[in-house]
N, C-alpha and C. Protein backbone atom coordinates (compact mmCIF):
# COMPACT_ATOMS: atom_id res chain seq x y z
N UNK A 1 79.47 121.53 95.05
CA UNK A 1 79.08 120.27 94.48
C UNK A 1 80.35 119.56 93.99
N UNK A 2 80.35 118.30 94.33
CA UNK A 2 81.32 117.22 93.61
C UNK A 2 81.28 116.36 92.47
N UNK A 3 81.94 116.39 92.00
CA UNK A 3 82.31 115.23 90.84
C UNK A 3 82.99 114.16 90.99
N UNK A 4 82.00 112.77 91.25
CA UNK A 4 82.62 111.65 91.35
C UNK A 4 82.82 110.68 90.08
N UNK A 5 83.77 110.23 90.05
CA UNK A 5 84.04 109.10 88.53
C UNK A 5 84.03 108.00 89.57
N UNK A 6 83.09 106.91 89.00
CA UNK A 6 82.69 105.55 89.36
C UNK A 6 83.06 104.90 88.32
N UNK A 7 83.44 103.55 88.01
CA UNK A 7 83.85 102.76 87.02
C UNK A 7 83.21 101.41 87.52
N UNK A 8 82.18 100.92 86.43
CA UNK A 8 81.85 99.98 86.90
C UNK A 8 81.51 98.68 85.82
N UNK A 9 81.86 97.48 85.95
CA UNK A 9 82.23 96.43 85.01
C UNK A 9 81.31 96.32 84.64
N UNK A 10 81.28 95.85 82.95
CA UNK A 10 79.83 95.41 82.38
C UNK A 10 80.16 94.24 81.44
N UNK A 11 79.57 92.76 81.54
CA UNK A 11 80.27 91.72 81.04
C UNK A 11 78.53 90.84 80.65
N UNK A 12 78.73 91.14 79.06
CA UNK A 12 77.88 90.60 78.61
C UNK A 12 76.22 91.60 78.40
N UNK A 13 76.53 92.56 78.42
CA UNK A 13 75.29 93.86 78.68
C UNK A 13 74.84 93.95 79.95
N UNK A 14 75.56 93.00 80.97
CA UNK A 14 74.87 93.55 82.32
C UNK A 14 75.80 94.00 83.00
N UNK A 15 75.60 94.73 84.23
CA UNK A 15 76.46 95.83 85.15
C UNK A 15 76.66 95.13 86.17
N UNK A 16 77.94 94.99 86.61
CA UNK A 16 78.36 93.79 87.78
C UNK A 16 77.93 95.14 88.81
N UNK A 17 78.12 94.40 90.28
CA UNK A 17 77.61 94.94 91.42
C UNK A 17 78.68 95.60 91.54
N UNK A 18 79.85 95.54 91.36
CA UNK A 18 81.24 95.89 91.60
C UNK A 18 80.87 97.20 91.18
N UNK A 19 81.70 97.95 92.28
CA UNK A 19 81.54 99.65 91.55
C UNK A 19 83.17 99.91 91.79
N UNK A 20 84.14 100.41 91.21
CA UNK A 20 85.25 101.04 91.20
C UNK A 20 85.65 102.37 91.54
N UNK A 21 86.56 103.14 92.06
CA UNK A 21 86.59 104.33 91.97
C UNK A 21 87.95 104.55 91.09
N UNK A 22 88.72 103.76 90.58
CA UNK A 22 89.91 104.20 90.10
C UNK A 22 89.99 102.74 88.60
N UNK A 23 90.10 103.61 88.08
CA UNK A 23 89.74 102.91 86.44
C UNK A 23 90.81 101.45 86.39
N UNK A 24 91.58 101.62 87.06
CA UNK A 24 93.14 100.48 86.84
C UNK A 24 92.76 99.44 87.25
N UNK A 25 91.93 99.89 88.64
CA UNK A 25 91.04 98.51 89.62
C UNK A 25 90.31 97.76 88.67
N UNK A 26 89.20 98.21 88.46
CA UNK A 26 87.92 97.82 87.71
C UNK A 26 89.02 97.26 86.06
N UNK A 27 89.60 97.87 85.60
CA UNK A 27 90.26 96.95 84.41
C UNK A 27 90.85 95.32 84.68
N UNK A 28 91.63 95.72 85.80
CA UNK A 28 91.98 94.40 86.81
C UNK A 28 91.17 93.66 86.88
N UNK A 29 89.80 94.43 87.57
CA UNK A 29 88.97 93.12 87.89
C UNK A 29 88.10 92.70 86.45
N UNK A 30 87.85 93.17 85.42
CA UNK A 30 87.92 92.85 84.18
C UNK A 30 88.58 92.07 83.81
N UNK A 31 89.92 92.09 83.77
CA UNK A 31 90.96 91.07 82.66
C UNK A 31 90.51 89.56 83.93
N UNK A 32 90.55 89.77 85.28
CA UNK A 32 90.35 88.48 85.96
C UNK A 32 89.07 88.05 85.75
N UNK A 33 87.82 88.35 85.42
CA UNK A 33 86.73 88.11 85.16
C UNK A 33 87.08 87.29 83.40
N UNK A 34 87.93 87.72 82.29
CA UNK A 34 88.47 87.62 81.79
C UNK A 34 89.13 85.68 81.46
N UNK A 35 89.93 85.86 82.63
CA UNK A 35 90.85 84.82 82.84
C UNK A 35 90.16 83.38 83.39
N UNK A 36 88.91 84.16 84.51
CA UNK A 36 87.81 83.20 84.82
C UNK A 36 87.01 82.78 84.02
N UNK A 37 86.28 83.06 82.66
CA UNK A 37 85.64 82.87 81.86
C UNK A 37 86.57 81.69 80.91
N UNK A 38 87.65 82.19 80.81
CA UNK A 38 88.05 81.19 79.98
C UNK A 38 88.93 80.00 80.45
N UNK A 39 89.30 80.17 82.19
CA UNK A 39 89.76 78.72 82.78
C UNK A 39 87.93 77.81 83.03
N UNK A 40 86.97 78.49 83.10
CA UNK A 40 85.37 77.20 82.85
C UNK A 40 85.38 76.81 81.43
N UNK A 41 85.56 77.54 80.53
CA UNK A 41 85.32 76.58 79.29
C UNK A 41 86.62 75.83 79.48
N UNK A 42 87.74 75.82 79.39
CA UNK A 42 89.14 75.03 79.69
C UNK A 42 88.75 73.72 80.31
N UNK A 43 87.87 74.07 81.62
CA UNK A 43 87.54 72.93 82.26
C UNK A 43 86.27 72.34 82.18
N UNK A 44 85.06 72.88 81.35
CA UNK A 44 84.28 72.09 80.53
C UNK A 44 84.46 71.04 79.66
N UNK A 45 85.35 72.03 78.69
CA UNK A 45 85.68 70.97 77.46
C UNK A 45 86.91 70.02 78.21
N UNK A 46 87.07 69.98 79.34
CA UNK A 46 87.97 68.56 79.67
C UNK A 46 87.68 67.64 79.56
N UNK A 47 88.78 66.76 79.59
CA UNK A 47 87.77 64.94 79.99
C UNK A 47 87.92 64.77 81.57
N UNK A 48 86.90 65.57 82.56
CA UNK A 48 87.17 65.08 83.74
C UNK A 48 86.04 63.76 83.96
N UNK A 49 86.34 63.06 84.96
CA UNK A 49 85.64 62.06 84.82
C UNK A 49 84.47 61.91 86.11
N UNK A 50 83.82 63.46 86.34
CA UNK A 50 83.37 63.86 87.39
C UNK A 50 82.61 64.71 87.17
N UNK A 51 81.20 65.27 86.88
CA UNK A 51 80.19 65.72 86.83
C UNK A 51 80.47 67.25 87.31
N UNK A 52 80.75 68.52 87.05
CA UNK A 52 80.36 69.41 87.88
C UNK A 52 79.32 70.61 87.32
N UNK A 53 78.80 70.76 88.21
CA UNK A 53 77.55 71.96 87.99
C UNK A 53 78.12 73.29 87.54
N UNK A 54 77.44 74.02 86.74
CA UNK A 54 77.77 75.34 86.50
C UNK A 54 78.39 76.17 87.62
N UNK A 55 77.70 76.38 88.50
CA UNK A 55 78.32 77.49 89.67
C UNK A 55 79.20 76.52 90.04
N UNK A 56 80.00 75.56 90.27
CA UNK A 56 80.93 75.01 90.54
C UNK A 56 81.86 75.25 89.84
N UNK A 57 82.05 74.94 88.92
CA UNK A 57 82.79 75.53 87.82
C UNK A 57 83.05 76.78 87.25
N UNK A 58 81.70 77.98 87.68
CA UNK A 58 82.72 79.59 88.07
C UNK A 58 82.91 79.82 89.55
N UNK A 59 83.07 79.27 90.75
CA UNK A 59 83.66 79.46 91.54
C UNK A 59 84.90 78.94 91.55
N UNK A 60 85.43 77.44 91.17
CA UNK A 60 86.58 76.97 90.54
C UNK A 60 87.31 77.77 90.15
N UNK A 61 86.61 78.50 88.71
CA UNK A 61 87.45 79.11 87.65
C UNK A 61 87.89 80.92 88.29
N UNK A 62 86.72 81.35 89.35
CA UNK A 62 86.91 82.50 89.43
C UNK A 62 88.44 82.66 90.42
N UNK A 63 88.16 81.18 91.61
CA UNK A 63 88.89 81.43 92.87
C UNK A 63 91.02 81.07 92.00
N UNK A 64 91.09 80.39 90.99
CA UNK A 64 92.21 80.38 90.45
C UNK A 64 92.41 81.38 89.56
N UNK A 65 91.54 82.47 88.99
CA UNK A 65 91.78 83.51 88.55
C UNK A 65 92.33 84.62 89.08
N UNK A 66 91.67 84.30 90.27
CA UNK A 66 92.00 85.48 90.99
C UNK A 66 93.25 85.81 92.17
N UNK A 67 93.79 84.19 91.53
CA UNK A 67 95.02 83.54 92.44
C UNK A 67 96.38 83.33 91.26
N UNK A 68 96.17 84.09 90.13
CA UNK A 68 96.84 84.04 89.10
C UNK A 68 98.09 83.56 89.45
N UNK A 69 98.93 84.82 90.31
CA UNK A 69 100.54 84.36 90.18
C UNK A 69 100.73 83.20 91.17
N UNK A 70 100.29 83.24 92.39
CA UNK A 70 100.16 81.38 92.97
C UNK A 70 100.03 80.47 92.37
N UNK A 71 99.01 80.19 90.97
CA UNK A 71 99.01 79.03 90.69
C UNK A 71 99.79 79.52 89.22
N UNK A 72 100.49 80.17 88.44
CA UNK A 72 101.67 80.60 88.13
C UNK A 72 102.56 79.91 88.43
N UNK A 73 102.97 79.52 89.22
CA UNK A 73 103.99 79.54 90.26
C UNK A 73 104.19 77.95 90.33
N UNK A 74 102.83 77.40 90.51
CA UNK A 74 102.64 75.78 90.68
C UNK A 74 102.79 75.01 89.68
N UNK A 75 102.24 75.50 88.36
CA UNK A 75 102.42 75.51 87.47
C UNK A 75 103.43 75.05 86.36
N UNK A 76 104.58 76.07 87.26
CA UNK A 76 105.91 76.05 86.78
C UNK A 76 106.82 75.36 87.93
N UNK A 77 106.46 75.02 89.00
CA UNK A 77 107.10 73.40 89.72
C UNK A 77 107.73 74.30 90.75
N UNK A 78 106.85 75.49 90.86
CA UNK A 78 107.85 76.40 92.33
C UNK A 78 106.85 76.30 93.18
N UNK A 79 107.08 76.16 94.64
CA UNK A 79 105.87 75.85 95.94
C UNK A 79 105.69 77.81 96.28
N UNK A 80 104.61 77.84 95.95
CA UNK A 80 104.81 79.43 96.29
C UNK A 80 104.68 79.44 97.82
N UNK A 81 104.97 80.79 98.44
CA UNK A 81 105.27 81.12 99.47
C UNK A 81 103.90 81.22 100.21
N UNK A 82 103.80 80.59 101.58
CA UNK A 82 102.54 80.70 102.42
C UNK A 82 102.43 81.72 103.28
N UNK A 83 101.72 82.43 103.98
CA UNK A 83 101.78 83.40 104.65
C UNK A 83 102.54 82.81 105.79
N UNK A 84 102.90 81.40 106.42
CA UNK A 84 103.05 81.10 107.39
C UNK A 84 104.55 81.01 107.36
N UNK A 85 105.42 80.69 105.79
CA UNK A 85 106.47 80.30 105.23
C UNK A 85 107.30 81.80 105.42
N UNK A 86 106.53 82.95 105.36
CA UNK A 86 107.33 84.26 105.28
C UNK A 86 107.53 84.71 106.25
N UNK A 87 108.01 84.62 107.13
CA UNK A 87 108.80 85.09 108.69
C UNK A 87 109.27 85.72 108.54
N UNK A 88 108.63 87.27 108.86
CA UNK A 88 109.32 88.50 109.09
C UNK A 88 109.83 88.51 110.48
N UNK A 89 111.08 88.76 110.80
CA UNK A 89 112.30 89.04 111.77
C UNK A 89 112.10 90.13 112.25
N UNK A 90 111.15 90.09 113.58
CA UNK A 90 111.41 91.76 114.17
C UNK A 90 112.65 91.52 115.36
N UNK A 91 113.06 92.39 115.81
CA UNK A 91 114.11 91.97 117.35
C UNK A 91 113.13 92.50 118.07
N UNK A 92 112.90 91.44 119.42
CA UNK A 92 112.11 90.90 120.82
C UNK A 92 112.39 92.27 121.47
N UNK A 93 113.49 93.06 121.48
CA UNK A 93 113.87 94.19 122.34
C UNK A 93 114.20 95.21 121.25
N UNK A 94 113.79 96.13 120.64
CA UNK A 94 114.54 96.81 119.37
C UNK A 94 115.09 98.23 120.60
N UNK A 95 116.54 98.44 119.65
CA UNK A 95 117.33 99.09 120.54
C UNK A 95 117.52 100.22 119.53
N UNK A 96 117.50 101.58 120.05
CA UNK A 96 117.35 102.91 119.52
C UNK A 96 118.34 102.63 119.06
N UNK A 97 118.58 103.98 117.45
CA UNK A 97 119.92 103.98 116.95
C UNK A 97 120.63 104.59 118.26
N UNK A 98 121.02 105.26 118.88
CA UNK A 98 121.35 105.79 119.59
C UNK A 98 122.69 105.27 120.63
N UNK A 99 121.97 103.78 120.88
CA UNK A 99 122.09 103.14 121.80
C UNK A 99 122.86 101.82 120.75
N UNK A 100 122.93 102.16 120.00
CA UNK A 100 123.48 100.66 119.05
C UNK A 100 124.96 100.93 119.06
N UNK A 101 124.97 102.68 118.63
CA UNK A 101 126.43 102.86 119.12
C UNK A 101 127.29 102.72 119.50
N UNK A 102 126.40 102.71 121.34
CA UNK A 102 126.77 102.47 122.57
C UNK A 102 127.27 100.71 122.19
N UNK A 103 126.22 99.77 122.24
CA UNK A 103 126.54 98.77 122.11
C UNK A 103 127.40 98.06 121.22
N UNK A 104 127.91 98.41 120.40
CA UNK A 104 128.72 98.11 119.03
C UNK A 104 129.81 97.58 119.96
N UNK A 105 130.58 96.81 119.55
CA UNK A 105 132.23 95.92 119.83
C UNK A 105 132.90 96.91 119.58
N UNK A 106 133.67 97.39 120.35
CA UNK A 106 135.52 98.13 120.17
C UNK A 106 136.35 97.10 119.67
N UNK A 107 137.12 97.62 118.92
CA UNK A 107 138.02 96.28 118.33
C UNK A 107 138.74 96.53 119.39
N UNK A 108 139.38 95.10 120.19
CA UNK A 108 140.40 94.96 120.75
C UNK A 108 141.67 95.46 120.39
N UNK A 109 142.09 95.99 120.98
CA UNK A 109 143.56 96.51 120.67
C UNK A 109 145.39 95.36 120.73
N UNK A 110 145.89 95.23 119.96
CA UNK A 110 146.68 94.26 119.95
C UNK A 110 147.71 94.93 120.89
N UNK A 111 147.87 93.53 122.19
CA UNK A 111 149.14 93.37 122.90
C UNK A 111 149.97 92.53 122.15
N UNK A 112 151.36 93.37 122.87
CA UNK A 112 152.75 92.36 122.54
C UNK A 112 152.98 91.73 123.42
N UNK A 113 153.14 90.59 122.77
CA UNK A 113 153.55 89.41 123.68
C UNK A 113 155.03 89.60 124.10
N UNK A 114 155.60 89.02 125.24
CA UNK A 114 156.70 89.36 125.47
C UNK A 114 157.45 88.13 125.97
């Protein structure tokens, strides 16, 4: 027989659907549940000049919660990085160490001029 530890969020006396297996996760997704709760009142008590519905306003609040260091980032006047912006460099032909050896430059050897 096994012993499993499940960790699972409870916000407000009820049990989110979320089930965890590693306690660090489920705290995570806590403090962001956290961060979402209090960017909707932030944007309740605004003066926007635009009507929005409850579930609008925790999908709003959840999807920038959960985008913390991106909009971090905007925040503070830096364009964060796009997946499209990060160009990882593979080489088209990758050449064994082996063979890099081989290919490496000999330094030329100096002639005298005469």
């Amino acid at each position: 027989m096994a012993v499993i530890t499940r960790y699972i969020v409870v916000r407000n006396g009820v049990e989110l659907d979320k089930v965890f297996d590693v306690k660090k996760e489920a705290d995570a997704y806590d403090r962001m549940l956290d961060a979402a709760e209090n960017l909707a009142a932030f944007i309740k008590k605004g003066d926007l000049q635009i009507d929005l519905d409850a579930k609008t306003v925790e999908e709003i609040s959840i999807y920038l919660a959960k985008n913390a260091p991106e909009v971090t980032l905007i925040l503070r006047g830096i364009k964060p990085a796009t997946r499209s912006d990060a160009k990882i460099e593979t080489p088209a032909d990758p050449v064994p160490v082996e063979d890099k050896k081989a290919t490496a430059k000999k330094p030329k050897s100096k002639q005298k001029k005469k």
